[in-house]
N, C-alpha and C. Protein backbone atom coordinates (compact mmCIF):
# COMPACT_ATOMS: atom_id res chain seq x y z
N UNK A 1 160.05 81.47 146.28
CA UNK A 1 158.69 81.11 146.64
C UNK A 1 158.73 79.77 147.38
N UNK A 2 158.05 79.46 148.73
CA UNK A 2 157.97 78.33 149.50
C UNK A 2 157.46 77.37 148.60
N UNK A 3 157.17 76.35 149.03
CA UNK A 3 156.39 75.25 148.50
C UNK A 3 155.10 75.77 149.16
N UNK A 4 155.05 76.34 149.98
CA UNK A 4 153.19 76.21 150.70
C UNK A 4 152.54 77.24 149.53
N UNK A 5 153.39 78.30 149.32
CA UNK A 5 152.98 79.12 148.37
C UNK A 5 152.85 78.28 146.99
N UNK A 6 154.05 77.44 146.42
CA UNK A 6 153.67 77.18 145.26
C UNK A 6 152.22 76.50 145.01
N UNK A 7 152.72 75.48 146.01
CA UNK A 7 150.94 74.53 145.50
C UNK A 7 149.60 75.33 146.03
N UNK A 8 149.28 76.50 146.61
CA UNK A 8 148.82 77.24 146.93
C UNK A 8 148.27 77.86 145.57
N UNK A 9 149.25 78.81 144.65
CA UNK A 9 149.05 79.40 143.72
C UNK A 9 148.70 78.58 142.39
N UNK A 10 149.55 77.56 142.62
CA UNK A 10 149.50 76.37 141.45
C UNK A 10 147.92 76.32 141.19
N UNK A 11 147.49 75.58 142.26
CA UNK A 11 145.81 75.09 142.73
C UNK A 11 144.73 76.04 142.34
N UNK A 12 145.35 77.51 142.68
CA UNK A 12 144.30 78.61 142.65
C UNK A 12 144.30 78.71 140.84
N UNK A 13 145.46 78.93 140.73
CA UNK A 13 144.94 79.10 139.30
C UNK A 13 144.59 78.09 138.32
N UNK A 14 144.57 76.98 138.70
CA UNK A 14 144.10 75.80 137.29
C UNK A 14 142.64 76.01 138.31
N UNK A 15 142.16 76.44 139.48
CA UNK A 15 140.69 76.49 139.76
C UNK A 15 140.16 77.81 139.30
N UNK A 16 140.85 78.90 139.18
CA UNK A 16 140.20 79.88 138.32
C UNK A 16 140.37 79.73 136.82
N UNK A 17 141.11 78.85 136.20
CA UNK A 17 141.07 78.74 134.57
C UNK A 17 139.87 77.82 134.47
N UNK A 18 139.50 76.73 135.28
CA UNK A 18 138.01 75.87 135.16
C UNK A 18 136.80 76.48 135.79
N UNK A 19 137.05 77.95 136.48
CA UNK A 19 136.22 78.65 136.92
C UNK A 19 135.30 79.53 135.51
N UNK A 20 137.16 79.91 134.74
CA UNK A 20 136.26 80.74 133.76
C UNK A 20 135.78 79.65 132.29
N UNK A 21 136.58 78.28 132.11
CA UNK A 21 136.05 77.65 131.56
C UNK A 21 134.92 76.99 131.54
N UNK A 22 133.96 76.85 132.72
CA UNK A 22 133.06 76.27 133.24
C UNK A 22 131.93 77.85 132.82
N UNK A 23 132.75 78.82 133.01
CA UNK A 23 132.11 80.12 132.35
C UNK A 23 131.73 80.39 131.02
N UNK A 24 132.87 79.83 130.33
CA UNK A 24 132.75 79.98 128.75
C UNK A 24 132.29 79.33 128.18
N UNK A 25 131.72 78.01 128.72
CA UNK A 25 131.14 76.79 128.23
C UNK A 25 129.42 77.01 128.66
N UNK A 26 129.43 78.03 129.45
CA UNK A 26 127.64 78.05 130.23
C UNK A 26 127.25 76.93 131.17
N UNK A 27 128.27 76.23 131.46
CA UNK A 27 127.99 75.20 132.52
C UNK A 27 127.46 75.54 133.74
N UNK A 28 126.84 74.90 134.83
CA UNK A 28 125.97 75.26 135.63
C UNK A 28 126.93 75.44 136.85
N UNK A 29 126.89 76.31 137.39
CA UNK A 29 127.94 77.15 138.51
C UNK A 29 129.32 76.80 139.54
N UNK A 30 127.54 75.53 140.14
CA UNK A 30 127.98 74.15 140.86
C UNK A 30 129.15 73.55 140.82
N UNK A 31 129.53 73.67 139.33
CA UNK A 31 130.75 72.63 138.78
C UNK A 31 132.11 73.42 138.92
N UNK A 32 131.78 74.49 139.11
CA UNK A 32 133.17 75.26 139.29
C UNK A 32 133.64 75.37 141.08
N UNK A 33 132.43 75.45 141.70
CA UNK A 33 132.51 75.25 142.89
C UNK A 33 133.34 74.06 143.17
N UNK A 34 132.52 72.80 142.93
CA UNK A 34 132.96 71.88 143.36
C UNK A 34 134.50 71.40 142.81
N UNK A 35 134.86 72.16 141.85
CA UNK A 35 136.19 72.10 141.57
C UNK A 35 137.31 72.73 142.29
N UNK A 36 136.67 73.82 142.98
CA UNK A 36 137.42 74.36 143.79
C UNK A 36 137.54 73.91 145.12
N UNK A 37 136.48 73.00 146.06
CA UNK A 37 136.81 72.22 146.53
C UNK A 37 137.88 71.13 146.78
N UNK A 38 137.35 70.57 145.37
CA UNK A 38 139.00 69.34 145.28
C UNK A 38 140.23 70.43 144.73
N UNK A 39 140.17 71.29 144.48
CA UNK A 39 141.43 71.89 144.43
C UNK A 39 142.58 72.12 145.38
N UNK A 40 141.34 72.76 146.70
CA UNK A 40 142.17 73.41 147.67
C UNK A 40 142.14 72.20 148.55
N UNK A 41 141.56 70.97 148.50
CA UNK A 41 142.22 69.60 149.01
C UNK A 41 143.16 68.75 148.39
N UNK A 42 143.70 69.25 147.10
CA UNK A 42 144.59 68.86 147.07
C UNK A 42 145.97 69.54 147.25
N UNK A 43 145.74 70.93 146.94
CA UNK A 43 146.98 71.82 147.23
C UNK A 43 147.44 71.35 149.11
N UNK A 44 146.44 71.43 149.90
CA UNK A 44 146.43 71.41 151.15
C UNK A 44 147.22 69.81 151.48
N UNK A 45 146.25 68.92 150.52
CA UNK A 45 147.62 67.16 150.48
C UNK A 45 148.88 67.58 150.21
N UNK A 46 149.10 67.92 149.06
CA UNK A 46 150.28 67.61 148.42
C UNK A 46 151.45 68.68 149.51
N UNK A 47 150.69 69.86 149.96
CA UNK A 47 151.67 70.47 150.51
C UNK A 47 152.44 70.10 152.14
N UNK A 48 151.18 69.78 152.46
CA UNK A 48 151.15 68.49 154.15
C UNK A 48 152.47 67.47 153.89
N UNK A 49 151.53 67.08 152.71
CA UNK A 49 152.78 65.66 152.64
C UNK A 49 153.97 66.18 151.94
N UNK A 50 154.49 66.85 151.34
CA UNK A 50 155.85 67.52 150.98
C UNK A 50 156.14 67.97 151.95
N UNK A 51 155.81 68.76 153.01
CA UNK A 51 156.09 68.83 154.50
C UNK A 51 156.62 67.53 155.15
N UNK A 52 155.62 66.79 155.64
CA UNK A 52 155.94 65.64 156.24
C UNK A 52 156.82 64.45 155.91
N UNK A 53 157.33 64.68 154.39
CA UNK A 53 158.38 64.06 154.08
C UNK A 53 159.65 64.33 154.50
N UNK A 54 159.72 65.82 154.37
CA UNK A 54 161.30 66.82 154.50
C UNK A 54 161.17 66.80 155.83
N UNK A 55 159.80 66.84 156.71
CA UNK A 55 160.18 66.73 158.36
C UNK A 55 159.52 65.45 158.93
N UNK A 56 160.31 64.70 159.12
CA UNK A 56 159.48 63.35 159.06
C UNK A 56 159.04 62.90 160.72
N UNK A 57 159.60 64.00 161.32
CA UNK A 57 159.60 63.83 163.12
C UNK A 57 158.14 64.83 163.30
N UNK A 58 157.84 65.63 162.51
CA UNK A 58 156.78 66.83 162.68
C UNK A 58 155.57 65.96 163.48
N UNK A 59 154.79 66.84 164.46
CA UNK A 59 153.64 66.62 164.75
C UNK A 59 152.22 67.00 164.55
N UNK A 60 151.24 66.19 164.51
CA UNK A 60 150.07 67.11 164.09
C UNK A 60 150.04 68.26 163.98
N UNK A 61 149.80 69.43 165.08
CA UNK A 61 149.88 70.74 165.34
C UNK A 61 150.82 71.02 163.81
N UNK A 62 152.15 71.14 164.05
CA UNK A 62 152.92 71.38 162.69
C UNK A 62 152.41 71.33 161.06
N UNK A 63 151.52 69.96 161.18
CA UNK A 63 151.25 69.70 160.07
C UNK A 63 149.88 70.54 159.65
N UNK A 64 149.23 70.50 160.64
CA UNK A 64 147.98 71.47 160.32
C UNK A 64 148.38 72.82 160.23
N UNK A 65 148.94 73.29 160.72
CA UNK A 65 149.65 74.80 160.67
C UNK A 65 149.93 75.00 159.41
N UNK A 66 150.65 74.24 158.83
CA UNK A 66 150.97 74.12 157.31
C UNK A 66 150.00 74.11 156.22
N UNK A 67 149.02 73.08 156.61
CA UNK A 67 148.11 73.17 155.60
C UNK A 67 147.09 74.45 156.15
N UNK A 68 147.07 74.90 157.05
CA UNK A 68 146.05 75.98 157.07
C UNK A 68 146.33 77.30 156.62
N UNK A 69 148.11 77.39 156.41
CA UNK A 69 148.08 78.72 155.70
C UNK A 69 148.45 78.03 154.09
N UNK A 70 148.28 77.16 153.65
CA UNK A 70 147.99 76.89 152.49
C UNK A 70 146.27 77.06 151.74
N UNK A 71 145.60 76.70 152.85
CA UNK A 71 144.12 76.72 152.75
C UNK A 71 143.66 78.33 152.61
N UNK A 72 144.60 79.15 153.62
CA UNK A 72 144.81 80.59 153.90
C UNK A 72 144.73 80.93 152.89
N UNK A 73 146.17 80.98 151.92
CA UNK A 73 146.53 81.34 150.47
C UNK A 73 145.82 81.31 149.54
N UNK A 74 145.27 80.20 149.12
CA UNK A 74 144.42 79.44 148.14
C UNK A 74 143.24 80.07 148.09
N UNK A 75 142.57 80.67 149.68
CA UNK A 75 141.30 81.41 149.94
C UNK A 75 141.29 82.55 149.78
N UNK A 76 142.50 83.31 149.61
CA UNK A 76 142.64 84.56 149.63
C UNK A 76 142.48 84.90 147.95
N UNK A 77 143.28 84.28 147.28
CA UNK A 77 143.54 83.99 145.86
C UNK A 77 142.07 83.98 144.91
N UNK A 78 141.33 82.77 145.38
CA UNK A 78 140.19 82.76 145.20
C UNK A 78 139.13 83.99 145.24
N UNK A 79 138.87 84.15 146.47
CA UNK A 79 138.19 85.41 147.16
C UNK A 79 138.52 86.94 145.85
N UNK A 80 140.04 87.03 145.92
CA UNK A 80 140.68 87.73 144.91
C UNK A 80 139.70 87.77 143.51
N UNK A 81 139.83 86.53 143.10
CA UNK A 81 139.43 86.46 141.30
C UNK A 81 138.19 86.57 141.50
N UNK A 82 137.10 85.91 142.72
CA UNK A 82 135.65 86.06 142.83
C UNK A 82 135.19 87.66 142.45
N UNK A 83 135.91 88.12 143.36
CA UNK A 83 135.40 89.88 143.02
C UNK A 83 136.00 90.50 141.35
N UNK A 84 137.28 90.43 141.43
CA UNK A 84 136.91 90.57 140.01
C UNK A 84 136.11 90.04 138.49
N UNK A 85 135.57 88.86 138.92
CA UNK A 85 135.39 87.96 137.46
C UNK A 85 133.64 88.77 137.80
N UNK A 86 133.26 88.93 139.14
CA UNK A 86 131.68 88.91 139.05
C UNK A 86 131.59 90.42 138.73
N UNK A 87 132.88 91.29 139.11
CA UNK A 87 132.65 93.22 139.17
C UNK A 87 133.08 93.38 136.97
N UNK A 88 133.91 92.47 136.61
CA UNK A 88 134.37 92.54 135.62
C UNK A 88 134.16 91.67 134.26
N UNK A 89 133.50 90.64 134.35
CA UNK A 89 133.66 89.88 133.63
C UNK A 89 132.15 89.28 133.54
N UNK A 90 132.01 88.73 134.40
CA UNK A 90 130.50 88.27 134.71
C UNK A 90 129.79 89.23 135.49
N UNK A 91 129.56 90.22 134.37
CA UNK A 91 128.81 91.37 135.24
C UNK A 91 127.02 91.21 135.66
N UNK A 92 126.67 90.78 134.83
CA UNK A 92 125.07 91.13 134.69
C UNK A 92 124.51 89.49 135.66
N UNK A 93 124.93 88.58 136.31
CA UNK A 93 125.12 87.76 137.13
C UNK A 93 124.06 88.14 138.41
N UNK A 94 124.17 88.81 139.06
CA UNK A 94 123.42 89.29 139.99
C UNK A 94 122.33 90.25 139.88
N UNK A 95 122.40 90.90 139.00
CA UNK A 95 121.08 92.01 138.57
C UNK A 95 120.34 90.47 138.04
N UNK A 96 120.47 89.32 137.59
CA UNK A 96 119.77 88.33 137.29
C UNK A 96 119.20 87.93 138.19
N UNK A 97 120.13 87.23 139.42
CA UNK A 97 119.20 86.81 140.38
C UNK A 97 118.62 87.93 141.32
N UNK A 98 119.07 89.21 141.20
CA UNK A 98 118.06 89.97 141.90
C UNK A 98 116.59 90.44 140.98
N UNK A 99 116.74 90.40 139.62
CA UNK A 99 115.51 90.56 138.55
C UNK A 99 114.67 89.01 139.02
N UNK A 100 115.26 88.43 139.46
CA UNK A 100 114.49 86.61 139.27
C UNK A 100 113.63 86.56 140.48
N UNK A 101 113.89 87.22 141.68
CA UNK A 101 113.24 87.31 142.91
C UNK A 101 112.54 88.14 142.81
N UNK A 102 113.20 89.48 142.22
CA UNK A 102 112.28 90.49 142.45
C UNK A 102 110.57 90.18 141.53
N UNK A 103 110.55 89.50 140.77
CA UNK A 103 109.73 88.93 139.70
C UNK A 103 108.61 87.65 140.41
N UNK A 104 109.22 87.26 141.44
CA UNK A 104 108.43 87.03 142.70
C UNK A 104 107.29 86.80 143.40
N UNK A 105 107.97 88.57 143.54
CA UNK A 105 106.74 89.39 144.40
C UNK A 105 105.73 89.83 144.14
N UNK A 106 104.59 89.01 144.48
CA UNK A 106 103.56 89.97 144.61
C UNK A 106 102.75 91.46 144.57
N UNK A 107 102.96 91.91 144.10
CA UNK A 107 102.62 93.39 143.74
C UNK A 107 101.61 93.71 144.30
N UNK A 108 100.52 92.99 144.35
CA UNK A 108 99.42 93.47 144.88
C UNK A 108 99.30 93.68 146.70
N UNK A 109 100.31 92.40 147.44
CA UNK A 109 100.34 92.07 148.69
C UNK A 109 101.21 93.20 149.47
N UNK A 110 102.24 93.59 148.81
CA UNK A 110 103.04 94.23 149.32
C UNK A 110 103.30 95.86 148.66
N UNK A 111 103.72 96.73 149.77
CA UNK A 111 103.20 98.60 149.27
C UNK A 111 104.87 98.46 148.26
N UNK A 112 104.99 99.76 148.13
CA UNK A 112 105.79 100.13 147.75
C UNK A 112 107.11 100.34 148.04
N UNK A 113 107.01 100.51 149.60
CA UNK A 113 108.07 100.70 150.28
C UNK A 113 108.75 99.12 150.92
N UNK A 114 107.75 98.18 150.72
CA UNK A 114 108.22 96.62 151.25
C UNK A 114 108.93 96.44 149.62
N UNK A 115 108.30 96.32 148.63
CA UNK A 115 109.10 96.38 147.67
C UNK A 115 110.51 96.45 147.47
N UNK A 116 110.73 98.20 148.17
CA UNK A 116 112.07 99.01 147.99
C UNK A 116 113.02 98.16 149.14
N UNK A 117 112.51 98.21 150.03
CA UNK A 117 113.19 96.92 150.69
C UNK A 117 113.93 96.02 150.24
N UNK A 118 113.37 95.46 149.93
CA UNK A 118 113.48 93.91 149.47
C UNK A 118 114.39 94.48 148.69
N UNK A 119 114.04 94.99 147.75
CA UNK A 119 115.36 95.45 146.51
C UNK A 119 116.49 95.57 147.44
N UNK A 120 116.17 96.21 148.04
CA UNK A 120 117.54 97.36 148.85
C UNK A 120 118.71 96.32 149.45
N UNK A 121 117.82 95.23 150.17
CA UNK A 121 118.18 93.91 150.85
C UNK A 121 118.94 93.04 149.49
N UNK A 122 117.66 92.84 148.83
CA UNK A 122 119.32 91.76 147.60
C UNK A 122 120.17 92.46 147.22
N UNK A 123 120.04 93.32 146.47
CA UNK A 123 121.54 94.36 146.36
C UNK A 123 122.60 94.40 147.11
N UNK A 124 122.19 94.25 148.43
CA UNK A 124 123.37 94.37 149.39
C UNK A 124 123.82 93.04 149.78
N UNK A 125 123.32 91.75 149.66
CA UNK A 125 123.44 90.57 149.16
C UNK A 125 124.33 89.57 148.23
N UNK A 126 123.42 90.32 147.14
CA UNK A 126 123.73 89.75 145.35
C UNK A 126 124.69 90.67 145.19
N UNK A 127 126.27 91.03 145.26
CA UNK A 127 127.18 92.06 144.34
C UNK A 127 128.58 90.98 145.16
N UNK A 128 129.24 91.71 144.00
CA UNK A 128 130.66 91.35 144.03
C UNK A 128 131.14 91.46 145.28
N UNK A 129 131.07 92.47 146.12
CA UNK A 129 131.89 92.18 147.35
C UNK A 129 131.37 91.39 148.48
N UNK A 130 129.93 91.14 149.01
CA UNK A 130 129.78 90.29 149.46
C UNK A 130 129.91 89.18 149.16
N UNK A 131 130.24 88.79 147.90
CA UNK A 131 129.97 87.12 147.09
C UNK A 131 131.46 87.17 147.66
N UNK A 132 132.76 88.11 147.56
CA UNK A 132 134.39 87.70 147.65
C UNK A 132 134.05 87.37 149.26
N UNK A 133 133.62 88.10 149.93
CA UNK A 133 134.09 88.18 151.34
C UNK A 133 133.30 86.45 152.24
N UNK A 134 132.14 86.02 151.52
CA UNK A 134 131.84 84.85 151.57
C UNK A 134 132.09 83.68 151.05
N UNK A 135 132.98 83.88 150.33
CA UNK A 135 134.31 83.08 149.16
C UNK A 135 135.43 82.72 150.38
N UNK A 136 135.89 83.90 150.84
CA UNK A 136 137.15 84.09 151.78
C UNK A 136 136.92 83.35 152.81
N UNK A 137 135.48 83.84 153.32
CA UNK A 137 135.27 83.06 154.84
C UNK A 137 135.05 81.77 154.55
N UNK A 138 134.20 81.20 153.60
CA UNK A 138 133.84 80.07 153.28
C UNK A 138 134.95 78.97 153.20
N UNK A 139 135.70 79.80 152.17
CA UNK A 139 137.34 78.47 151.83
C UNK A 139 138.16 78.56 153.36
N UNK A 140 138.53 79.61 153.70
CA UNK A 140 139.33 79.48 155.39
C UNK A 140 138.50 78.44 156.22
N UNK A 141 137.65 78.27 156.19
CA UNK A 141 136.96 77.11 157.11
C UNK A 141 136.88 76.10 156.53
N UNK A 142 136.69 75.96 155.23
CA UNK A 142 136.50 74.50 154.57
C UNK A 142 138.50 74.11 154.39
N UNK A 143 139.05 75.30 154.33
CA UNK A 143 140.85 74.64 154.28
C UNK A 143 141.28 74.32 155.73
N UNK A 144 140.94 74.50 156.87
CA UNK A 144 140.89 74.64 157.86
C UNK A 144 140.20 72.58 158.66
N UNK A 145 139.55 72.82 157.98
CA UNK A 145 138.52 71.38 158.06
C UNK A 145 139.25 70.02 157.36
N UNK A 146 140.15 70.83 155.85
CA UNK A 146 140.50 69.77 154.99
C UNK A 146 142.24 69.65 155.82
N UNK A 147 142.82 70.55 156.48
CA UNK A 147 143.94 70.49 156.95
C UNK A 147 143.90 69.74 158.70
N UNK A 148 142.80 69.86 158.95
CA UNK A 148 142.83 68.60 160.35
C UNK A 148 142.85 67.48 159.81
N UNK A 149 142.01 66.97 158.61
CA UNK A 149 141.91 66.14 158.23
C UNK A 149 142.88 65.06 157.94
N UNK A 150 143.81 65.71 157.04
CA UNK A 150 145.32 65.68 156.05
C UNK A 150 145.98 65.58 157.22
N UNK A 151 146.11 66.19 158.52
CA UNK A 151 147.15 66.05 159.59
C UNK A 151 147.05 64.56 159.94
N UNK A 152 145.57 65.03 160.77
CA UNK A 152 145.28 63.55 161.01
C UNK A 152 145.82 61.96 160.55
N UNK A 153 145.25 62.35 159.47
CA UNK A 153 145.85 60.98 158.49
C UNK A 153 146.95 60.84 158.38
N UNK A 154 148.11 62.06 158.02
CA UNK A 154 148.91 61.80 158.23
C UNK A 154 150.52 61.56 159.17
N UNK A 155 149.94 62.05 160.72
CA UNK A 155 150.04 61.86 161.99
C UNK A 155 150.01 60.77 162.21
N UNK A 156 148.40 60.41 162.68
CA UNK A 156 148.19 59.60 163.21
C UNK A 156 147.85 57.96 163.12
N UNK A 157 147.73 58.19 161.97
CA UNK A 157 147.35 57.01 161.32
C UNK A 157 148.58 55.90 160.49
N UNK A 158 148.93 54.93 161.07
CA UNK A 158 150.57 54.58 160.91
C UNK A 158 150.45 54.02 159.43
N UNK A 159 149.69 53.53 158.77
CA UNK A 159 149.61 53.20 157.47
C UNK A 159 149.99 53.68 156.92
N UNK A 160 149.45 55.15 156.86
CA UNK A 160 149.95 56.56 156.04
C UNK A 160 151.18 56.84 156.03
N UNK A 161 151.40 57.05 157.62
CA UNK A 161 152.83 57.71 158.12
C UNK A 161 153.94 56.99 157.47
N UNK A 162 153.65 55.65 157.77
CA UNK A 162 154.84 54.74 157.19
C UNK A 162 155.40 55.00 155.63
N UNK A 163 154.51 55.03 155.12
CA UNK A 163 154.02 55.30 154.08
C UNK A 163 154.88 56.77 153.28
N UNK A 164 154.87 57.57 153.77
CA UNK A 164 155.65 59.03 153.32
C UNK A 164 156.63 59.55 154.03
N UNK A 165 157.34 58.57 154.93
CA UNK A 165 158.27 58.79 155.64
C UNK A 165 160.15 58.25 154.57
């Protein structure tokens, strides 16, 4: 297993064990999110700079390449456990927030068939596979964002460079 893979997998899973601990505790959603954030910025550091140590001539381009299929990994991983924890585990999750909207509406304003709509519309919304596939896209752009970043700094910026060379 590479190193891009290890800290990749490493990251994903202490963010899905505080995913489901943040679950088991009833904590408010947010907090698992934002853990997964600093997760996949740090898998994406640590793996940049374990790069940029062993190649100490590497250039930006290189270094972002690196962290973006780390960001890759980490998103895929993620995306992965999203669909199962919400199809398997945290099932009744979305029939919530689609019961919470649907509870809403107006009854009197709208027929029957705007109703069925609307249902028809969160359903296809609120479920497990759209929540993974907006997990996936979501982290590839935010690892993508955190790996220019990490290059950057550690490219271009001679403080740094000096620094892990």
């Amino acid at each position: 297993m590479s190193n891009k893979t290890l800290y990749a997998v490493a990251f994903a899973v202490v963010g899905m064990g505080c995913r489901m601990l943040v679950f088991m505790l009833g904590l408010e959603m947010t907090w698992s999110t934002q853990l997964y954030f600093l997760f996949l910025l740090l898998a994406i550091f640590f793996g940049v700079r374990e790069y940029f140590r062993a190649n100490v001539s590497s250039n930006f381009v290189q270094l972002f390449k690196y962290g973006a299929q780390i960001g890759a990994l980490f998103s895929l991983l993620v995306s992965v456990f999203t669909y199962i924890f919400y199809r398997f585990i945290d099932v009744f999750f979305f029939q919530e927030m689609i019961d919470e909207r649907m509870a809403n509406i107006n009854n009197a304003e709208a027929t029957a068939q705007q109703i069925e709509n609307y249902r028809s519309n969160l359903e296809m919304v609120f479920n497990a596979n759209t929540q993974s596939m907006v997990t996936l896209i979501s982290f590839v752009m935010l690892g993508l964002t955190y790996s220019a970043i990490v290059s950057v700094i550690l490219s271009k910026v001679p403080f740094f460079a000096r620094g892990f060379k």
